[in-house]
Structures are given as C-alpha cells and as structure tokens.
N, C-alpha and C. Protein backbone atom coordinates (compact mmCIF):
# COMPACT_ATOMS: atom_id res chain seq x y z
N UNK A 1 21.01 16.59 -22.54
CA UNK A 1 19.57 16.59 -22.36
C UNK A 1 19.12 15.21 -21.88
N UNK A 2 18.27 15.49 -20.93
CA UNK A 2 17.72 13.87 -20.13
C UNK A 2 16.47 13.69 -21.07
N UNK A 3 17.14 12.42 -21.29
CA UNK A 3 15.52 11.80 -21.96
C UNK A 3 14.97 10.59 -21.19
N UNK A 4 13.13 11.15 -20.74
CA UNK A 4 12.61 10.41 -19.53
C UNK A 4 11.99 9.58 -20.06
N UNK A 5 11.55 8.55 -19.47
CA UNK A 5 10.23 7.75 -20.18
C UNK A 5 10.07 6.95 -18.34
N UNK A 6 8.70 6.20 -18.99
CA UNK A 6 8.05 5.94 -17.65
C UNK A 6 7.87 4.39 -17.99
N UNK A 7 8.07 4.05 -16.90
CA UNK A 7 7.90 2.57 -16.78
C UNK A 7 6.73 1.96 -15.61
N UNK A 8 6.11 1.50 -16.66
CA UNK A 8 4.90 0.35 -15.94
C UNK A 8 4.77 -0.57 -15.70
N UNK A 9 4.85 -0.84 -13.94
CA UNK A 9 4.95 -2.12 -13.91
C UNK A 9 3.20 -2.58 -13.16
N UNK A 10 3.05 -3.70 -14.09
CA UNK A 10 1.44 -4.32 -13.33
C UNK A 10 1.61 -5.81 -13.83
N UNK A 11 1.68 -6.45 -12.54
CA UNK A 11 2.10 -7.73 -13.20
C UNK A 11 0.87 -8.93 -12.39
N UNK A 12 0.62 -9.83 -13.22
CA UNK A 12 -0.79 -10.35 -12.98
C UNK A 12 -0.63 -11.14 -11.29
N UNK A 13 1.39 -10.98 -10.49
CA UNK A 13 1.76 -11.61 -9.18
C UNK A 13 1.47 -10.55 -7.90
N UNK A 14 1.36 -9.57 -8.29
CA UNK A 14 1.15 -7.95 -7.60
C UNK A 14 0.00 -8.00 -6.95
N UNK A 15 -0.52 -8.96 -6.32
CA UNK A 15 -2.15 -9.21 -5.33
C UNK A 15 -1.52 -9.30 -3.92
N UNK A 16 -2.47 -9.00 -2.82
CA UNK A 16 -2.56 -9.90 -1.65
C UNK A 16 -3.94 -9.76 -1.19
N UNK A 17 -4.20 -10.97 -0.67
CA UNK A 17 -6.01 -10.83 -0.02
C UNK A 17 -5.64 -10.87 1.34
N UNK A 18 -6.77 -10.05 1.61
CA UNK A 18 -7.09 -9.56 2.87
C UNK A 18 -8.24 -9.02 3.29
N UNK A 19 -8.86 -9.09 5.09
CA UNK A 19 -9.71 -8.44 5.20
C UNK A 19 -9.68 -7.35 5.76
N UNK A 20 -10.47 -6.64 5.84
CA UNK A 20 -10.65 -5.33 6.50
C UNK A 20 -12.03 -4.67 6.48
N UNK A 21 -12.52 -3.75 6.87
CA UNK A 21 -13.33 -2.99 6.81
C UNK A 21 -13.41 -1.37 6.73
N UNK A 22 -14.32 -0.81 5.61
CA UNK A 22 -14.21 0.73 5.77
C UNK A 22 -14.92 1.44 7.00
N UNK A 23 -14.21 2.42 7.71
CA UNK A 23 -15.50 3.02 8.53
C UNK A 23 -15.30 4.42 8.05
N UNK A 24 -16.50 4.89 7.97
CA UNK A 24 -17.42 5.75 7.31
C UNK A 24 -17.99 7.29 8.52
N UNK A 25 -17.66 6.83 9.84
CA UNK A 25 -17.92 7.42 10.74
C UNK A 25 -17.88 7.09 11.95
N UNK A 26 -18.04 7.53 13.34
CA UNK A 26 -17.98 7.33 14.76
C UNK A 26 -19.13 6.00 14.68
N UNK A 27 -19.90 6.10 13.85
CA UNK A 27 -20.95 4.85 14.07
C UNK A 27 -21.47 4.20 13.08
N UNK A 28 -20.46 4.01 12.14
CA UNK A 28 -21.00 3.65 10.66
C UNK A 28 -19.34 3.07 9.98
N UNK A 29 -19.61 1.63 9.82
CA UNK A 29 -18.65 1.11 9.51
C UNK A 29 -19.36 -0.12 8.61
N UNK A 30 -18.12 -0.61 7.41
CA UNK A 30 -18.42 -2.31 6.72
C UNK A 30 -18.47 -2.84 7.63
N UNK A 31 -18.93 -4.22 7.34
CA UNK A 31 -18.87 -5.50 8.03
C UNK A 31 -17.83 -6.04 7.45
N UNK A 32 -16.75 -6.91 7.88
CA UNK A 32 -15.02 -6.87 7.97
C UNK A 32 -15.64 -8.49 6.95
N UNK A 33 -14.88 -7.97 5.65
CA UNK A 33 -15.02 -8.77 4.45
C UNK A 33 -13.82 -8.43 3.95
N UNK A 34 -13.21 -9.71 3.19
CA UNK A 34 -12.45 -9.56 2.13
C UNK A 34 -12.04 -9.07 0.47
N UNK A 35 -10.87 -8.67 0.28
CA UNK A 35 -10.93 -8.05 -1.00
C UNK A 35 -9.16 -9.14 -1.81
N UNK A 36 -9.61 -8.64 -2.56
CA UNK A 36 -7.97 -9.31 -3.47
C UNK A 36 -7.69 -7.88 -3.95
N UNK A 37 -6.93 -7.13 -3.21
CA UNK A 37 -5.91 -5.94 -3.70
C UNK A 37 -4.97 -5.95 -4.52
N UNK A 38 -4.99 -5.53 -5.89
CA UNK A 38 -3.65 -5.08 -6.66
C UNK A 38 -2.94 -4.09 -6.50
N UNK A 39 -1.62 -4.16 -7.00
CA UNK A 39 -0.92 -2.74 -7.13
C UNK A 39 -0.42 -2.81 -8.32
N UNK A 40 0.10 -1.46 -8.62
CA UNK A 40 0.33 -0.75 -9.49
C UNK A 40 1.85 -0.04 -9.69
N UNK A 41 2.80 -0.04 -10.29
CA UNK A 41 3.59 1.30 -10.13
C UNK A 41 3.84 1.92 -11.44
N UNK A 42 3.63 3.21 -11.76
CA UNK A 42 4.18 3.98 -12.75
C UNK A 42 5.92 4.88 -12.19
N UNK A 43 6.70 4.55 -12.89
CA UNK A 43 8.07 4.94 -12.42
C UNK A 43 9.09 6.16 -13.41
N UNK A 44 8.37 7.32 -13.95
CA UNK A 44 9.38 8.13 -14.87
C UNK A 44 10.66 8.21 -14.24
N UNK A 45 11.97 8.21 -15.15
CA UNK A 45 13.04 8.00 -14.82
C UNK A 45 13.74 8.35 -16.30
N UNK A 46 14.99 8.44 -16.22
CA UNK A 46 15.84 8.83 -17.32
C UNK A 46 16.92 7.58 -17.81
N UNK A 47 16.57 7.63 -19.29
CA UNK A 47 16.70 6.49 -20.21
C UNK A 47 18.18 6.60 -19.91
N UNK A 48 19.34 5.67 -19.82
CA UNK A 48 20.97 6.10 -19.83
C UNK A 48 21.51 5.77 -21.39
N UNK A 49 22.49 5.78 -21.28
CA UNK A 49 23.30 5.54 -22.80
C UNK A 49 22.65 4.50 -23.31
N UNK A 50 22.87 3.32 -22.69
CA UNK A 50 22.72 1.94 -23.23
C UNK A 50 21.10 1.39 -23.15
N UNK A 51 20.37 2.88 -23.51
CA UNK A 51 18.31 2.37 -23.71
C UNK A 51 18.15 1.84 -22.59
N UNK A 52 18.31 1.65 -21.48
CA UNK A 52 17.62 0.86 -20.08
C UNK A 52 17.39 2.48 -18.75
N UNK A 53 16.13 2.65 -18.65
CA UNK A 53 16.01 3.51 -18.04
C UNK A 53 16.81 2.94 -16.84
N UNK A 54 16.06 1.75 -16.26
CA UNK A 54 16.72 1.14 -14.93
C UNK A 54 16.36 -0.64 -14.82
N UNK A 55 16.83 -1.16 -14.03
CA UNK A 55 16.79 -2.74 -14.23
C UNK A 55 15.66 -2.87 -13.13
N UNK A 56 14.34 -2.94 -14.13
CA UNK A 56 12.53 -3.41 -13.52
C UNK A 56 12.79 -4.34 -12.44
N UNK A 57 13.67 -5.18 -12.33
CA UNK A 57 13.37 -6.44 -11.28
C UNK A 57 13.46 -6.20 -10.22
N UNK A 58 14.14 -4.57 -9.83
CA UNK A 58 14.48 -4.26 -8.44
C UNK A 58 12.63 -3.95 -7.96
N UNK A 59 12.54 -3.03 -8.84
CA UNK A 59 10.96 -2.51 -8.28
C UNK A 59 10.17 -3.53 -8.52
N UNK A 60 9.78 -4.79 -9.35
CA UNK A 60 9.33 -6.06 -9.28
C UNK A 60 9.39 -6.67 -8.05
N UNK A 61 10.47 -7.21 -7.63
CA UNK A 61 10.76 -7.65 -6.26
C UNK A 61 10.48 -6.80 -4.80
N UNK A 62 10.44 -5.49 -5.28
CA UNK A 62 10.43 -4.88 -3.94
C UNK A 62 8.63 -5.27 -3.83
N UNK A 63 7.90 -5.04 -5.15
CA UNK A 63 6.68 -4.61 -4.87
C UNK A 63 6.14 -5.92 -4.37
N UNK A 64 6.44 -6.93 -4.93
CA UNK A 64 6.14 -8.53 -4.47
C UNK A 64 6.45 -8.86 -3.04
N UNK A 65 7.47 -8.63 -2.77
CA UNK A 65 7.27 -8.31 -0.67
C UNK A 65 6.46 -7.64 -0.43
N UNK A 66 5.77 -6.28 -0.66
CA UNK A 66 4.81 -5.57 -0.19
C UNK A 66 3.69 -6.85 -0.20
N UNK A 67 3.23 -7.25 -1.20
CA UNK A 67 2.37 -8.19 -1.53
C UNK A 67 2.44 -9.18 -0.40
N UNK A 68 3.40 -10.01 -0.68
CA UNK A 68 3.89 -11.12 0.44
C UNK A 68 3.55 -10.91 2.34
N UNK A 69 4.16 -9.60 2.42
CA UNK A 69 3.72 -9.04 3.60
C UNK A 69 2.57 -9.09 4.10
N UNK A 70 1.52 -8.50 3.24
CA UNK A 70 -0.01 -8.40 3.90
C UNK A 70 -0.87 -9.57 3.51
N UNK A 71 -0.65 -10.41 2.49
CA UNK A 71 -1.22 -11.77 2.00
C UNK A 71 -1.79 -12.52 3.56
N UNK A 72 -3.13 -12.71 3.35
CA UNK A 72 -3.68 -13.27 4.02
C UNK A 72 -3.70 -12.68 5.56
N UNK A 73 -3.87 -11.06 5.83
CA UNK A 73 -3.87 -10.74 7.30
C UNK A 73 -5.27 -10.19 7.07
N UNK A 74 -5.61 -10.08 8.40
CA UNK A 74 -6.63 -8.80 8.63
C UNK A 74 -6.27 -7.63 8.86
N UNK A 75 -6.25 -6.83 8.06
CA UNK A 75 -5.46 -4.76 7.85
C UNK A 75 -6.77 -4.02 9.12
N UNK A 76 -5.75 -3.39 9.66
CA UNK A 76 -6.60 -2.37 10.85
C UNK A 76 -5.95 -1.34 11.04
N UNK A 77 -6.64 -0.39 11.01
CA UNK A 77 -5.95 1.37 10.57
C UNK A 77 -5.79 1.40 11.91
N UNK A 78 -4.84 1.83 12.24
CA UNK A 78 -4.66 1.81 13.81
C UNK A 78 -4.75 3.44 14.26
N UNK A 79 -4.56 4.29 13.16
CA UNK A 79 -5.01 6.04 13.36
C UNK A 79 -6.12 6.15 13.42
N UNK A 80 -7.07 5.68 13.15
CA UNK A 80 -8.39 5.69 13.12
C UNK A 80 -8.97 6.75 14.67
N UNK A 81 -9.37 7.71 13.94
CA UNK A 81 -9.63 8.49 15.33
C UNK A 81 -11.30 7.53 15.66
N UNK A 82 -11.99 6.51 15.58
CA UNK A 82 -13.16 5.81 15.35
C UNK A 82 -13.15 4.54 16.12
N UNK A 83 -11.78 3.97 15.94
CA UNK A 83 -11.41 2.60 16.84
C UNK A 83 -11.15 2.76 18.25
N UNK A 84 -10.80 1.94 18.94
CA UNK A 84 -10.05 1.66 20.25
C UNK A 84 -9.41 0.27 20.16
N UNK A 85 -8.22 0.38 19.90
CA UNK A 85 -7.42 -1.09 19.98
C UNK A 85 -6.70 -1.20 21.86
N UNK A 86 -7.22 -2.75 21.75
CA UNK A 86 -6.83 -2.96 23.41
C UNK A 86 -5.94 -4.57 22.61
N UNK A 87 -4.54 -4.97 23.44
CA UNK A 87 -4.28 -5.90 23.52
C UNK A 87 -4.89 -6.66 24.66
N UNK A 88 -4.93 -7.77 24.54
CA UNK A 88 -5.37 -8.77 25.45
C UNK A 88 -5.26 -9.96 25.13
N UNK A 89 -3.93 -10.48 25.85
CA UNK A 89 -3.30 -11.83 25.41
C UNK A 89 -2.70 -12.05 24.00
N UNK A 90 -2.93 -13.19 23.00
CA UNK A 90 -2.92 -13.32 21.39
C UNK A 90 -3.80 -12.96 20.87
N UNK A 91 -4.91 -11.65 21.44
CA UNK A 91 -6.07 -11.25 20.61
C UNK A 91 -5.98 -9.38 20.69
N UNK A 92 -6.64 -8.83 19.63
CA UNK A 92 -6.63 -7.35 19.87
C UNK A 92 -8.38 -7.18 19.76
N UNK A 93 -8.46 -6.54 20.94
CA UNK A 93 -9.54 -5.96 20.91
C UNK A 93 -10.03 -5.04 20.19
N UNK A 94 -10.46 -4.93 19.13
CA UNK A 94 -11.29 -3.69 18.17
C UNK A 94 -12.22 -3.10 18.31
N UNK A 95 -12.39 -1.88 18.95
CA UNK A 95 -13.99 -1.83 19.49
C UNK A 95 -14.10 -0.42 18.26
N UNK A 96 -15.35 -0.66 17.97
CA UNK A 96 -16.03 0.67 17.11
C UNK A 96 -17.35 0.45 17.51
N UNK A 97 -18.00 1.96 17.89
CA UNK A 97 -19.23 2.05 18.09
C UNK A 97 -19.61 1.51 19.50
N UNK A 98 -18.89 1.22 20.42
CA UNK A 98 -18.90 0.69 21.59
C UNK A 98 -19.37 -0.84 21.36
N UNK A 99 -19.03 -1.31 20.00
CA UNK A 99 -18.76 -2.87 19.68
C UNK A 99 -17.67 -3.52 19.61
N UNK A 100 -17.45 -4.65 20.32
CA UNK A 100 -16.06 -4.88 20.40
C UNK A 100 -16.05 -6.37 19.32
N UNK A 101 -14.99 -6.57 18.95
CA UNK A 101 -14.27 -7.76 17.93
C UNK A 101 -12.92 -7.77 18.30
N UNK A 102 -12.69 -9.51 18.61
CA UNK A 102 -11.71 -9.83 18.95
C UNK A 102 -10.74 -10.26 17.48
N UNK A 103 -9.56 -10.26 17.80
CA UNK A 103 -9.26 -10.38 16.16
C UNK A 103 -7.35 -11.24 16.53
N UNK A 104 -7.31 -12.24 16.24
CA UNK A 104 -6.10 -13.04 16.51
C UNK A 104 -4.35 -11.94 15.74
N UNK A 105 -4.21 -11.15 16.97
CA UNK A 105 -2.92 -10.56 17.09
C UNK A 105 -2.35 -11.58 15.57
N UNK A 106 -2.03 -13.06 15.44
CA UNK A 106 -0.87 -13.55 14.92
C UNK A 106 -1.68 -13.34 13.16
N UNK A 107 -3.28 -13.06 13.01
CA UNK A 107 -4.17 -13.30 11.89
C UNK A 107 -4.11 -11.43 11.57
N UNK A 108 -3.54 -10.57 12.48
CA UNK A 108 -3.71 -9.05 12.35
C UNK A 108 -2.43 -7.98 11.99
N UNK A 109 -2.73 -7.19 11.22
CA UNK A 109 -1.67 -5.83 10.66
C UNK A 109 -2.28 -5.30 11.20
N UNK A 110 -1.79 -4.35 11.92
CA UNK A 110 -2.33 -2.90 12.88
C UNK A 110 -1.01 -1.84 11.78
N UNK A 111 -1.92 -1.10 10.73
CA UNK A 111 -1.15 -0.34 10.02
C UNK A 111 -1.62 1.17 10.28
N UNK A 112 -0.56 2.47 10.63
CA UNK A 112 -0.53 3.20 11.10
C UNK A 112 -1.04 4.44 10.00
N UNK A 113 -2.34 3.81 9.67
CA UNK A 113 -3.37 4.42 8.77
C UNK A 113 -4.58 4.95 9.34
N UNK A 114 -5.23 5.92 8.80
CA UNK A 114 -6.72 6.34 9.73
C UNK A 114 -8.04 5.47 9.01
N UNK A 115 -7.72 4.48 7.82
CA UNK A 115 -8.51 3.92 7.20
C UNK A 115 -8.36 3.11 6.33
N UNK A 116 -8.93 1.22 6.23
CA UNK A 116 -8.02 0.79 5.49
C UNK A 116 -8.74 0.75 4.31
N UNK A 117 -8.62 1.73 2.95
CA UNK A 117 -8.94 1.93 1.75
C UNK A 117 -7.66 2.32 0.82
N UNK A 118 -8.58 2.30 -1.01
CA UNK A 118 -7.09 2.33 -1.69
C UNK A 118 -6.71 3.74 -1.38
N UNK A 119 -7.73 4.57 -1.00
CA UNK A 119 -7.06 6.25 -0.65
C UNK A 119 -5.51 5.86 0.33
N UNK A 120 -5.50 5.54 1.06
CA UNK A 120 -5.12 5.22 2.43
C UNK A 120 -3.98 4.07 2.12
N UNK A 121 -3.85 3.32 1.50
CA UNK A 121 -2.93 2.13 1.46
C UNK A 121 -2.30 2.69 0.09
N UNK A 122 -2.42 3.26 -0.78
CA UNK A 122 -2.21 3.89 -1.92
C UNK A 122 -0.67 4.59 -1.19
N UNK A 123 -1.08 5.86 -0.61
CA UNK A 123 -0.25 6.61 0.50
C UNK A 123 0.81 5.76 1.49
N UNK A 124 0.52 4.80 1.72
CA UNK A 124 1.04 4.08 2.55
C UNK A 124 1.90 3.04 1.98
N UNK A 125 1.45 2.03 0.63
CA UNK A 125 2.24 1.81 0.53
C UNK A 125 3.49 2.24 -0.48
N UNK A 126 2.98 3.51 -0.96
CA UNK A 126 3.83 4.11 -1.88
C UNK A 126 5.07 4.84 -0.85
N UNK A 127 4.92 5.47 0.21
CA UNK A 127 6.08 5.73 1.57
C UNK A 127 6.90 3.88 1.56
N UNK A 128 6.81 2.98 1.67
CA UNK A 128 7.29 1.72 1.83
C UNK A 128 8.03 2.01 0.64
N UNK A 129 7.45 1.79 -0.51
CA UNK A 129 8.14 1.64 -1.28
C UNK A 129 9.85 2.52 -1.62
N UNK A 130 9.27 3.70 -1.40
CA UNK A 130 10.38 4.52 -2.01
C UNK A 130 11.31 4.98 -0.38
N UNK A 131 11.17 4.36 0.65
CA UNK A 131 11.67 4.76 1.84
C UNK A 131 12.96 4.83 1.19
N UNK A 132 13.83 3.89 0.57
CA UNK A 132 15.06 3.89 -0.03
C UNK A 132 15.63 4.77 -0.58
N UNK A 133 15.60 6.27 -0.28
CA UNK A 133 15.79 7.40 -1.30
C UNK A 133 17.40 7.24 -2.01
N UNK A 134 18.62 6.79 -1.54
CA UNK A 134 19.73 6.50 -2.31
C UNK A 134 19.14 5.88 -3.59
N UNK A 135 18.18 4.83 -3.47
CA UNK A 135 18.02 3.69 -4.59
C UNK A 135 17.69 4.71 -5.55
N UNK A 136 16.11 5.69 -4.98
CA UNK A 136 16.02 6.51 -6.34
C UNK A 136 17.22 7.82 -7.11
N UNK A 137 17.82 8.24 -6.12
CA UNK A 137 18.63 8.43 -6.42
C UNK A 137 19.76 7.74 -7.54
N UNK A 138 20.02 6.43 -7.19
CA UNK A 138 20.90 6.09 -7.68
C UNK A 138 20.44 5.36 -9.46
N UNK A 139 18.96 5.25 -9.40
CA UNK A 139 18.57 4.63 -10.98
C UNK A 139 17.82 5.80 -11.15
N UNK A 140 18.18 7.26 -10.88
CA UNK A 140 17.91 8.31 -11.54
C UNK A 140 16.25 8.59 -12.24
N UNK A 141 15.57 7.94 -10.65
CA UNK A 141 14.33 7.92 -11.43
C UNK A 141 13.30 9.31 -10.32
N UNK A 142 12.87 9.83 -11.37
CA UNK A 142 11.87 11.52 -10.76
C UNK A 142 10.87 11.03 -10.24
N UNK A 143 9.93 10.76 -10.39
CA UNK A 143 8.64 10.39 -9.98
C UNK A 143 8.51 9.05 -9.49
N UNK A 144 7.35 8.66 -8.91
CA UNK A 144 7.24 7.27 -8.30
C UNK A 144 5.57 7.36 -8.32
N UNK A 145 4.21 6.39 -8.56
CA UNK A 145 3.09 6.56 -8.51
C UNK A 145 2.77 5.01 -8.20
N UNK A 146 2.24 4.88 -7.08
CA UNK A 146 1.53 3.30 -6.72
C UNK A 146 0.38 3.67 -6.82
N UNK A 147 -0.19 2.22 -7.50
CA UNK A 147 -1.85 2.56 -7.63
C UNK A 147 -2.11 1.26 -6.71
N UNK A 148 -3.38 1.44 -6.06
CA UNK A 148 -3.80 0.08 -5.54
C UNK A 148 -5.04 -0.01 -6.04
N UNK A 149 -5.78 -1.35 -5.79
CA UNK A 149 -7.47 -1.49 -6.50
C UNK A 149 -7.86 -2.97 -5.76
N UNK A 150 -8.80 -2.65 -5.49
CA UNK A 150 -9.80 -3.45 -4.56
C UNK A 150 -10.89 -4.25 -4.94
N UNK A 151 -10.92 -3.92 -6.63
CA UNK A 151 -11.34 -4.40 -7.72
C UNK A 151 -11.64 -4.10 -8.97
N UNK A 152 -11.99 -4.46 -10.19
CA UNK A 152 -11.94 -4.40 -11.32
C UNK A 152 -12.15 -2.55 -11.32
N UNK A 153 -11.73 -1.77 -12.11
CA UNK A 153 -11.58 -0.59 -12.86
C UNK A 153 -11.92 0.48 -11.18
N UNK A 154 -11.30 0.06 -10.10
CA UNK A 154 -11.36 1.16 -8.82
C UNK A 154 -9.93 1.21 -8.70
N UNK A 155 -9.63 1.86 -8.70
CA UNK A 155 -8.02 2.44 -8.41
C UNK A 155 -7.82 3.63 -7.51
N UNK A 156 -6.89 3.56 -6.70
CA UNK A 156 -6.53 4.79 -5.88
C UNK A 156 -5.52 5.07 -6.13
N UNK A 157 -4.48 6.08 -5.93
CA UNK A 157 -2.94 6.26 -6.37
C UNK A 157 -2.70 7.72 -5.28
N UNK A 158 -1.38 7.33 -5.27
CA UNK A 158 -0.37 8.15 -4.62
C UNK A 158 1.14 8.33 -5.50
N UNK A 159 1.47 10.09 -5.51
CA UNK A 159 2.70 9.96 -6.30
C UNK A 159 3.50 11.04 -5.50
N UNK A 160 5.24 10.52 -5.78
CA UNK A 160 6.07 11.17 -4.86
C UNK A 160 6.56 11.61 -6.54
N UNK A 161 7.03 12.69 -6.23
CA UNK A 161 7.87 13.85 -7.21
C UNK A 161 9.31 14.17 -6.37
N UNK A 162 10.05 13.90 -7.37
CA UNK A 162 11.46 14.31 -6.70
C UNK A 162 11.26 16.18 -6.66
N UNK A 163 11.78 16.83 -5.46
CA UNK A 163 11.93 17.91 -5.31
C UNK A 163 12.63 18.83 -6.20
N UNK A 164 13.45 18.61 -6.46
CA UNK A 164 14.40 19.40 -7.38
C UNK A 164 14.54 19.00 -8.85
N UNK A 165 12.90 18.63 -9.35
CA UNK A 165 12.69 18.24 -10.89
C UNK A 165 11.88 19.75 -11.21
C-alpha cells in the first residue's frame, strides 16, 4: 500500500519582479506597472521506506531558476489575440489599440501566453516545471500544483495529475 503525503514548498526566495500589463479587451488594457510575483508548489508523492517522500532541493532549485529567469524583465503574452508584436532593431514594437510601445528586446520576455496574469503564468509555469516527466516519474510523485500571486492573499494555481492515478 502507497502511502502519499504532499509536500509544500513556499519559500520566502520564490519571487521575481516584473512588469507587465493585463489586457482586458481589443481596447482596454493596464498601464504596464510592476508586481513582485511569488510561487508556490504543492507536490503529493509517495513516502518510500526510509520517511522521505523525495529530496525537496531538486524542486527548490528548479523553482528558483524559474524565478531567476524572469527577475527583472518586462513579461508580454505573445498569444494575445489583442497585441501586434513587430521587431525593429533592439526594440519590439507592442502595439494594442492601434497604440504602439517600444520595449528594449534585451529588458523583454515575449512568453507564449494570451495574457500575462496568475491565471496564465500559473499554467505556464507549472508546464516548465514538470516538462521533466522521467524526474516525476522517477521520485514517484502523482500530482504537481504551482500557485503564483501578484500579491498578498491573490493566488492563481494550475495542477497536473498523473494519468494513471
């Protein structure tokens, strides 16, 4: 008999700031402000002989590159059926609403999202995370749930379920 338990990891290093903006419609968008994003992971998995479901530092470390990665960019949903991204030179053109903003290519993530919110980055970066399917496989863990939050008590979440649980 498998005995599961879930492991939580939220650790006060799990931030990156960044800006972005929500759009809301063909003509209704934020004004491109910053947030300090957390994440989250809840991980059920099966305890082995020796009480250690699995060794936390792997999913610690993975989640801290996610972090590291977007720290300090400007996030732009690049699915956005609402935008028009044009390169031009070291700048991307952003136009919404037939308004354009130039935005420094080397200062920009063009992430293959329709919106950059925790709905949306929740989904997104919970696929990053678990792309590794041997890994879950191999620390025998069922479920996977990233939460992200954009600030105090807002949370969004996304969860992958192993198929054959």
């Amino acid at each position: 008999m498998n005995r599961l338990t879930t492991i939580e990891i939220h650790k006060q290093y799990l931030h990156f700031s960044v800006a972005h903006f929500t759009i809301f419609s063909e003509t209704s968008r934020e004004r491109l402000h910053g947030h300090n994003f957390r994440i989250a992971a809840s991980i059920p998995g099966e305890v082995n002989d020796n009480g250690l479901c699995f060794d936390y530092a792997i999913y610690k470390k993975i989640l801290q590159q996610v972090c590291t990665r977007f720290d300090e960019y400007t996030l732009i949903a690049e699915n956005s059926p609402h935008l028009t991204i044009e390169e031009e030179g070291d700048y991307y053109r952003i136009t919404h609403n037939k308004i354009p903003m130039m935005l420094l290519k080397s200062d920009t993530i063009l992430l293959p999202i329709r919106n950059v919110t925790i709905e949306e980055l929740s989904h997104y970066l919970l696929a990053e995370v678990i792309g590794d399917k041997a890994l879950l496989d191999e620390l025998r863990i069922h479920q996977f749930e990233m939460r992200v939050s954009s600030g105090p008590d807002q949370w969004g979440s996304a969860k992958w379920v192993r198929s054959d649980d």
